[in-house]
Protein backbone atom coordinates (compact mmCIF):
# COMPACT_ATOMS: atom_id res chain seq x y z
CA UNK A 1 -49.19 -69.60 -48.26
CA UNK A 2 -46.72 -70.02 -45.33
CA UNK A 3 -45.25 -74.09 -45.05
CA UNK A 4 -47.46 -74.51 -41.63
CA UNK A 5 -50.62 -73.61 -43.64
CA UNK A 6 -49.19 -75.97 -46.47
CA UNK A 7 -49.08 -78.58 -43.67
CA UNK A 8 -52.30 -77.89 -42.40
CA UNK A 9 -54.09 -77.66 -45.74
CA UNK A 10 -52.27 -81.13 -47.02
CA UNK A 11 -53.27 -83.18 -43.32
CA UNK A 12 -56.63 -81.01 -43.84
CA UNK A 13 -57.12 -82.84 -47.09
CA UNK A 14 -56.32 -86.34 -46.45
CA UNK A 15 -58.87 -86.23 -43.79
CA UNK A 16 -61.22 -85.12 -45.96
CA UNK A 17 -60.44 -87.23 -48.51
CA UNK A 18 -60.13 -90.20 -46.24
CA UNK A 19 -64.31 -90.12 -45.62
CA UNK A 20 -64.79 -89.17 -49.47
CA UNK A 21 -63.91 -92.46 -51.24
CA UNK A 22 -62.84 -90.85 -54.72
CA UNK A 23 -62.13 -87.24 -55.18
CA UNK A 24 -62.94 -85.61 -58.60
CA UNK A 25 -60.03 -84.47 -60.71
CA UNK A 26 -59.20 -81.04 -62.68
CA UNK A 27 -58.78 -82.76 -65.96
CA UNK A 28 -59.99 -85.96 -67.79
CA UNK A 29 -58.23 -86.12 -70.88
CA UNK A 30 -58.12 -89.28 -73.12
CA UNK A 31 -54.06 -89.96 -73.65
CA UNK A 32 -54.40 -93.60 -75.49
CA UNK A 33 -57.24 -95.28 -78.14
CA UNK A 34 -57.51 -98.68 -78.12
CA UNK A 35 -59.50 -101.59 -79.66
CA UNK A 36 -61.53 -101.70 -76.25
CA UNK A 37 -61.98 -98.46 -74.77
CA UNK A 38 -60.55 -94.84 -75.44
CA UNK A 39 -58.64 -94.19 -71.97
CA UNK A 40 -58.91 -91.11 -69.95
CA UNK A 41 -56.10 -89.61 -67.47
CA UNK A 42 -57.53 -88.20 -64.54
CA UNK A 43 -55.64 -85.04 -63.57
CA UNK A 44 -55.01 -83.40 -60.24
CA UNK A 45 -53.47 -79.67 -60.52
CA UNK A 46 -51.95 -77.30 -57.32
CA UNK A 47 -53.32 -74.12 -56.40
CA UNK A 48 -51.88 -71.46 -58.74
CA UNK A 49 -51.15 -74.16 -61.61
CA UNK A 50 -49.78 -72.69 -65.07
CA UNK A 51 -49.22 -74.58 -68.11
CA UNK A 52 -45.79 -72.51 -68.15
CA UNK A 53 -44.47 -74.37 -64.60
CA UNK A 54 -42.21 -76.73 -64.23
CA UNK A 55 -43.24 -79.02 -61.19
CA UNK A 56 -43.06 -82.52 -60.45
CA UNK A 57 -45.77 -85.01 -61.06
CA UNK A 58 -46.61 -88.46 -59.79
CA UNK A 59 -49.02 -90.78 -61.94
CA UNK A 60 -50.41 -93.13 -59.88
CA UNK A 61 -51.48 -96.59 -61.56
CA UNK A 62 -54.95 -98.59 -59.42
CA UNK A 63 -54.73 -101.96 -57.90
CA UNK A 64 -56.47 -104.76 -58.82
CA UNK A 65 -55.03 -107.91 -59.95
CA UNK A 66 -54.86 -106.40 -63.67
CA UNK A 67 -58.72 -107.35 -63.53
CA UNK A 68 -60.35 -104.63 -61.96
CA UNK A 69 -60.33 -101.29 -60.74
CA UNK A 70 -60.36 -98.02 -61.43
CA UNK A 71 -58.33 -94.56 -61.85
CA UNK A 72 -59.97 -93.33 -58.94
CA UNK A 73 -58.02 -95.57 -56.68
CA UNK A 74 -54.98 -93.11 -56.31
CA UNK A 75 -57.18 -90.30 -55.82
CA UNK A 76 -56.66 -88.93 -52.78
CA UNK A 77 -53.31 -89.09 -52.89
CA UNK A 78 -53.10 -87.26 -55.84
CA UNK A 79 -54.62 -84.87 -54.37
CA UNK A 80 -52.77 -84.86 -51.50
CA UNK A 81 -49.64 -84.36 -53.37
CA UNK A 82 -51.45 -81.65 -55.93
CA UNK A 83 -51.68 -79.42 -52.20
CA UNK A 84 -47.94 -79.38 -52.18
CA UNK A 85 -47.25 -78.42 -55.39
CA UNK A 86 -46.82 -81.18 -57.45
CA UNK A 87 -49.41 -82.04 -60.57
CA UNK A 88 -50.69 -85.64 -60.42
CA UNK A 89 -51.98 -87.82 -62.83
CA UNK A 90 -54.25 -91.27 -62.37
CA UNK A 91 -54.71 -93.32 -65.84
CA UNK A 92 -57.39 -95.57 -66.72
CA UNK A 93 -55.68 -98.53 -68.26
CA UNK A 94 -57.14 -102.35 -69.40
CA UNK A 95 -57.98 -104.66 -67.22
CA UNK A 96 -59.91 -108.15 -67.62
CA UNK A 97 -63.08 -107.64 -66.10
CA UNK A 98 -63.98 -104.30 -67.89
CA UNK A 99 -62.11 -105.30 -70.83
CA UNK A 100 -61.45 -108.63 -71.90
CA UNK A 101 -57.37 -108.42 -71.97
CA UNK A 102 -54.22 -109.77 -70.06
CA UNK A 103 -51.65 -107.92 -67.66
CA UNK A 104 -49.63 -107.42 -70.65
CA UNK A 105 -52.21 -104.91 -72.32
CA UNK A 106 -52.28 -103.41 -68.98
CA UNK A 107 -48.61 -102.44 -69.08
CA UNK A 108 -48.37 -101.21 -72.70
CA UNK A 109 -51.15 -98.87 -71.31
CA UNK A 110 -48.81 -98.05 -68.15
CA UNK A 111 -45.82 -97.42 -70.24
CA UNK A 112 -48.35 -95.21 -72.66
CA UNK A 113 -49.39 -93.55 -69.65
CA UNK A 114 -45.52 -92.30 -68.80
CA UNK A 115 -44.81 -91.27 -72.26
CA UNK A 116 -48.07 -89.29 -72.66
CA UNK A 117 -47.02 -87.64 -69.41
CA UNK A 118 -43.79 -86.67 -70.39
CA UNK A 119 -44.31 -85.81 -74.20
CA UNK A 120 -47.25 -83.29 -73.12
CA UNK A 121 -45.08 -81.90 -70.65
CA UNK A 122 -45.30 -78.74 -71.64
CA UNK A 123 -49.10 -78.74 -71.46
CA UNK A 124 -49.34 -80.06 -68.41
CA UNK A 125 -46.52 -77.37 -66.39
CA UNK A 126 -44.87 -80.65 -65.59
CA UNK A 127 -41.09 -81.14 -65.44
CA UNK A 128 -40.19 -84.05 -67.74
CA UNK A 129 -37.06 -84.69 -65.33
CA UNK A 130 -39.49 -85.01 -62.14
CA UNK A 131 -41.64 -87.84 -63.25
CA UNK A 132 -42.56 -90.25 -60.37
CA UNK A 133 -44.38 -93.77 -61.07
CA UNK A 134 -46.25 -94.95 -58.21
CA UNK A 135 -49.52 -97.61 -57.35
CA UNK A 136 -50.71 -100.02 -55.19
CA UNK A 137 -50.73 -103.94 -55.79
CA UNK A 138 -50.85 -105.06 -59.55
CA UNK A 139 -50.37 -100.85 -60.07
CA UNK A 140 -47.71 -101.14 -58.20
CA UNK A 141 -46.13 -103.80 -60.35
CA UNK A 142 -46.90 -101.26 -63.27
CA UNK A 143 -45.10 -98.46 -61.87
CA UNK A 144 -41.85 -100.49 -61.04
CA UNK A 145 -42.30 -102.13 -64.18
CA UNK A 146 -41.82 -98.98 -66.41
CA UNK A 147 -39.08 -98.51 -64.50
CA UNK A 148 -37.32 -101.87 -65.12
CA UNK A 149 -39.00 -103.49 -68.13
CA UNK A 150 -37.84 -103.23 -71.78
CA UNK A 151 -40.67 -105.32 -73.50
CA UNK A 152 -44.28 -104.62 -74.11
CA UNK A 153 -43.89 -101.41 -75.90
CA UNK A 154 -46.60 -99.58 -78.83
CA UNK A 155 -44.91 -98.75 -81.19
CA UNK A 156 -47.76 -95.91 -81.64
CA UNK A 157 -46.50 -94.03 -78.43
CA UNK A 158 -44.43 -90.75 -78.72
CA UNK A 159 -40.28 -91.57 -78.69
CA UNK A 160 -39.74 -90.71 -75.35
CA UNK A 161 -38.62 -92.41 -72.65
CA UNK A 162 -41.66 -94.51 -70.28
CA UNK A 163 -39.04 -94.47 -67.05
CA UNK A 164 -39.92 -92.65 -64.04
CA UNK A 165 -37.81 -90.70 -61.97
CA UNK A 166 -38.75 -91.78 -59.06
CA UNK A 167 -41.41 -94.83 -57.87
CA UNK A 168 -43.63 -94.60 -55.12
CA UNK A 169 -45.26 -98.17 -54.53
CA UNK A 170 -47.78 -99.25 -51.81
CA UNK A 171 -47.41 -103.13 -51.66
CA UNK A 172 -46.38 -103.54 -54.65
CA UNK A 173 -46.51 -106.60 -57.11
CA UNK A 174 -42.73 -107.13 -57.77
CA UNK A 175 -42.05 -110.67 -58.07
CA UNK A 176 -43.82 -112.43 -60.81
CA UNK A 177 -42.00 -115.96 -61.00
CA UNK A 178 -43.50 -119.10 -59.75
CA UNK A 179 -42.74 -118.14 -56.20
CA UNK A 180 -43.93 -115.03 -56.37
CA UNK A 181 -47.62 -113.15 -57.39
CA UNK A 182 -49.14 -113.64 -61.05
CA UNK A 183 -47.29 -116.25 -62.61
CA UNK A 184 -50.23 -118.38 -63.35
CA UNK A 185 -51.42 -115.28 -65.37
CA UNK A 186 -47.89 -114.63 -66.80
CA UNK A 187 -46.72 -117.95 -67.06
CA UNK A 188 -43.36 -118.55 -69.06
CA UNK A 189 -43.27 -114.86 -69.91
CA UNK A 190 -42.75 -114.06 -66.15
CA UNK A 191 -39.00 -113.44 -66.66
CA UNK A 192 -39.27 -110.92 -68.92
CA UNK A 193 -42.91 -109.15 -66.53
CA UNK A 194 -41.04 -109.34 -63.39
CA UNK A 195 -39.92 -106.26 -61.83
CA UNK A 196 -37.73 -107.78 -59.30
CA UNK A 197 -35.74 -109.95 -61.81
CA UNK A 198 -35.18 -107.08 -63.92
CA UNK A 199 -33.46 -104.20 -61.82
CA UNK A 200 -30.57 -102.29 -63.55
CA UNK A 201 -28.63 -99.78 -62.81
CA UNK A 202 -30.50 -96.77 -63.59
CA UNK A 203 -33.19 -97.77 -61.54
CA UNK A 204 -34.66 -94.60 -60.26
CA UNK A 205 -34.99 -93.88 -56.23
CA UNK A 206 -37.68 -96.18 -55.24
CA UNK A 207 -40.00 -96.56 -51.75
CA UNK A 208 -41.76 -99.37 -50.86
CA UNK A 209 -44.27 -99.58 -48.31
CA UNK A 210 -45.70 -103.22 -46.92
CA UNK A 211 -47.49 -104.24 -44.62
CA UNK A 212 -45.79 -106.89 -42.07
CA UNK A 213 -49.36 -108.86 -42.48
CA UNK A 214 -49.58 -109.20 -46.12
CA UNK A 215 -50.54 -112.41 -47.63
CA UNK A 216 -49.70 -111.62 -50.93
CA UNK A 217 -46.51 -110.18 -50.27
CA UNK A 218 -44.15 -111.05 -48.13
CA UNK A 219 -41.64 -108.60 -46.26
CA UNK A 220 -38.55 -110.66 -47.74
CA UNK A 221 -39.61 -109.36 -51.29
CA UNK A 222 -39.19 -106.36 -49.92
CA UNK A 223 -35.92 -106.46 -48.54
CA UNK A 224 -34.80 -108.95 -51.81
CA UNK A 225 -35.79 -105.31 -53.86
CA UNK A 226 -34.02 -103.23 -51.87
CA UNK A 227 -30.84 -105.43 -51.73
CA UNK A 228 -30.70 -105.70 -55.27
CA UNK A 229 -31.76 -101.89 -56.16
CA UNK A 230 -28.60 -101.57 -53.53
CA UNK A 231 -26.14 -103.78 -55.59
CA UNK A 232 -27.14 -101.78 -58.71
CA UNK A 233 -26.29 -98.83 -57.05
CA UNK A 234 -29.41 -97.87 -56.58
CA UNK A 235 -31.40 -96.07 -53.09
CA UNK A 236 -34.41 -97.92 -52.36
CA UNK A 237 -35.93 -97.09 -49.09
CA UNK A 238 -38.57 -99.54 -46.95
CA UNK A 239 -41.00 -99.01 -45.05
CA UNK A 240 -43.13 -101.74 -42.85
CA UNK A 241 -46.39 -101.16 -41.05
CA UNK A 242 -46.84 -102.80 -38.19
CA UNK A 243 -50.46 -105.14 -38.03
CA UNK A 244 -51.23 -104.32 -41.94
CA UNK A 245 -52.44 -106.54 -44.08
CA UNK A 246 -52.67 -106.31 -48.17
CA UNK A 247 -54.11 -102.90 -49.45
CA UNK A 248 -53.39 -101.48 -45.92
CA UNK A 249 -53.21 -97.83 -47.40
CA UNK A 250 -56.86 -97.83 -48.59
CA UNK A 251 -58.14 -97.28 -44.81
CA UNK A 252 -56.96 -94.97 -41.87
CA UNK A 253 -54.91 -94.51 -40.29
CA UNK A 254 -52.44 -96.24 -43.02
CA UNK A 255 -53.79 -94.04 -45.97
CA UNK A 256 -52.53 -90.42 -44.02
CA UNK A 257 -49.22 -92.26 -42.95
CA UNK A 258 -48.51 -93.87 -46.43
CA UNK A 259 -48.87 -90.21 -47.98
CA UNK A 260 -47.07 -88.59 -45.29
CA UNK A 261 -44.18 -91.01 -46.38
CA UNK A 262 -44.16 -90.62 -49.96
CA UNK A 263 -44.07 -87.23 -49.71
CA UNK A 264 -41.20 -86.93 -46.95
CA UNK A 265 -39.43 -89.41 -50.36
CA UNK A 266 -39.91 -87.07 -52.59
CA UNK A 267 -38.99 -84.11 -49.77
CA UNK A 268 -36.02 -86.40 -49.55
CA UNK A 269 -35.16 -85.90 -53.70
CA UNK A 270 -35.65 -82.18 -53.45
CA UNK A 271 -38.95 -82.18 -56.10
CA UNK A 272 -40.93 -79.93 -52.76
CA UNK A 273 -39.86 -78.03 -49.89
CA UNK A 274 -39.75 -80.23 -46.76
CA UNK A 275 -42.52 -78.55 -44.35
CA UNK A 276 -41.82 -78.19 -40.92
């Protein structure tokens, strides 16, 4: 397939995808048990996929407070990304409304989710080096939290690392402290659960997209995570939507632009050809 009929088949699908609210994935495996629910990975494989490739994934954690939601959130952008090559994975993980449990059982499921990804590498024709964590909201708090946190570990999971190589996050959940989103949730633990207050240096290459109309997060978290990923040595890259307001990339035209930017991020790192 020549990179204009790449281009045309990936704009192709996010218009599709924009009118169909979920798209159906390749694979549903189960990748954790719990007291509550076994939970399923929906998978999203490219055209040609082999278990023998090496290709770069995303997994994509849903939005939704840590109460609701579902895997199918992510879905058309996994798809989207599956059209250029990459293999992309949405997990099912706890949440209070379907489940009965806190935002901390919904990040021991997130960090299960990255290890199960990169110990079944191999299955999967994933590269465990080219692992990118991305979601929206509370998912996106997920994401950035396997990349920053060091608490709220199984000590079932496989020993591998839960860090992503890369985060993708559409208005994110970042701050959790008394000023920020969550804390009457988190409450003293917020210290430890907050992405923002936790950055290091080997913070992976991060994008963060907001909305300039969001009432949950404000643009100056946004710049506060980027300064910070900055002074760690770290390459964060923002991105602000003009007249968007919280969960702007669930409708049009934000959810075509939104993709079109993650994937000129990870055309950025090298992980897929840049198109023309």
């Amino acid at each position: 397939m020549t990179p204009k009929a790449v281009r045309i088949l990936f704009i192709a699908l996010l218009a599709t995808s924009a009118r169909a609210a979920e798209v159906a994935p390749d694979r549903r495996p189960v990748y954790r048990e719990t007291p509550q629910q076994d939970l399923a990975v929906h998978i999203y494989l490219p055209e040609g996929w082999d278990a023998r490739d090496r290709r770069p994934a995303a997994v994509f954690f849903f939005g939704g407070g840590w109460k609701g939601g579902n895997p199918l959130h992510f879905s058309r952008q996994a798809r989207a990304l599956a059209s250029r090559g990459m293999v992309a994975f949405c997990p099912d993980y706890r949440v209070e409304e379907r489940h009965g449990t806190t935002p901390f059982e919904s990040l021991k499921d997130a960090k299960s989710a990255l290890r199960w990804v990169r110990a079944h590498a191999e299955d999967w024709g994933v590269d465990p080096e080219r692992i990118a964590a991305g979601g929206g909201s509370a998912g996106g708090h997920l994401a950035a939290a396997t990349a920053t946190l060091e608490d709220w570990n199984d000590p079932s999971d496989p020993e591998v690392s839960c860090r992503p190589d890369a985060l993708l996050l559409f208005n994110p959940v970042v701050d959790n402290s008394p000023e920020g989103y969550g804390y009457d949730r988190i409450g003293e633990a917020w210290p430890r659960f907050s992405p923002l207050h936790n950055i290091g240096p080997d913070i992976p290459p991060a994008l963060f997209m907001l909305g300039d109309r969001d009432d949950t997060i404000p643009v100056s978290t946004a710049r506060s995570f980027r300064e910070k990923i900055e002074a760690a040595g770290g390459r964060c890259e923002v991105r602000i939507y003009e007249d968007a307001g919280h969960g702007f990339f669930n409708r049009e035209p934000f959810t075509t632009r939104t993709t079109r930017a993650a994937v000129d991020f990870l055309e950025s790192l090298g992980w897929i050809p840049v198109s023309p």
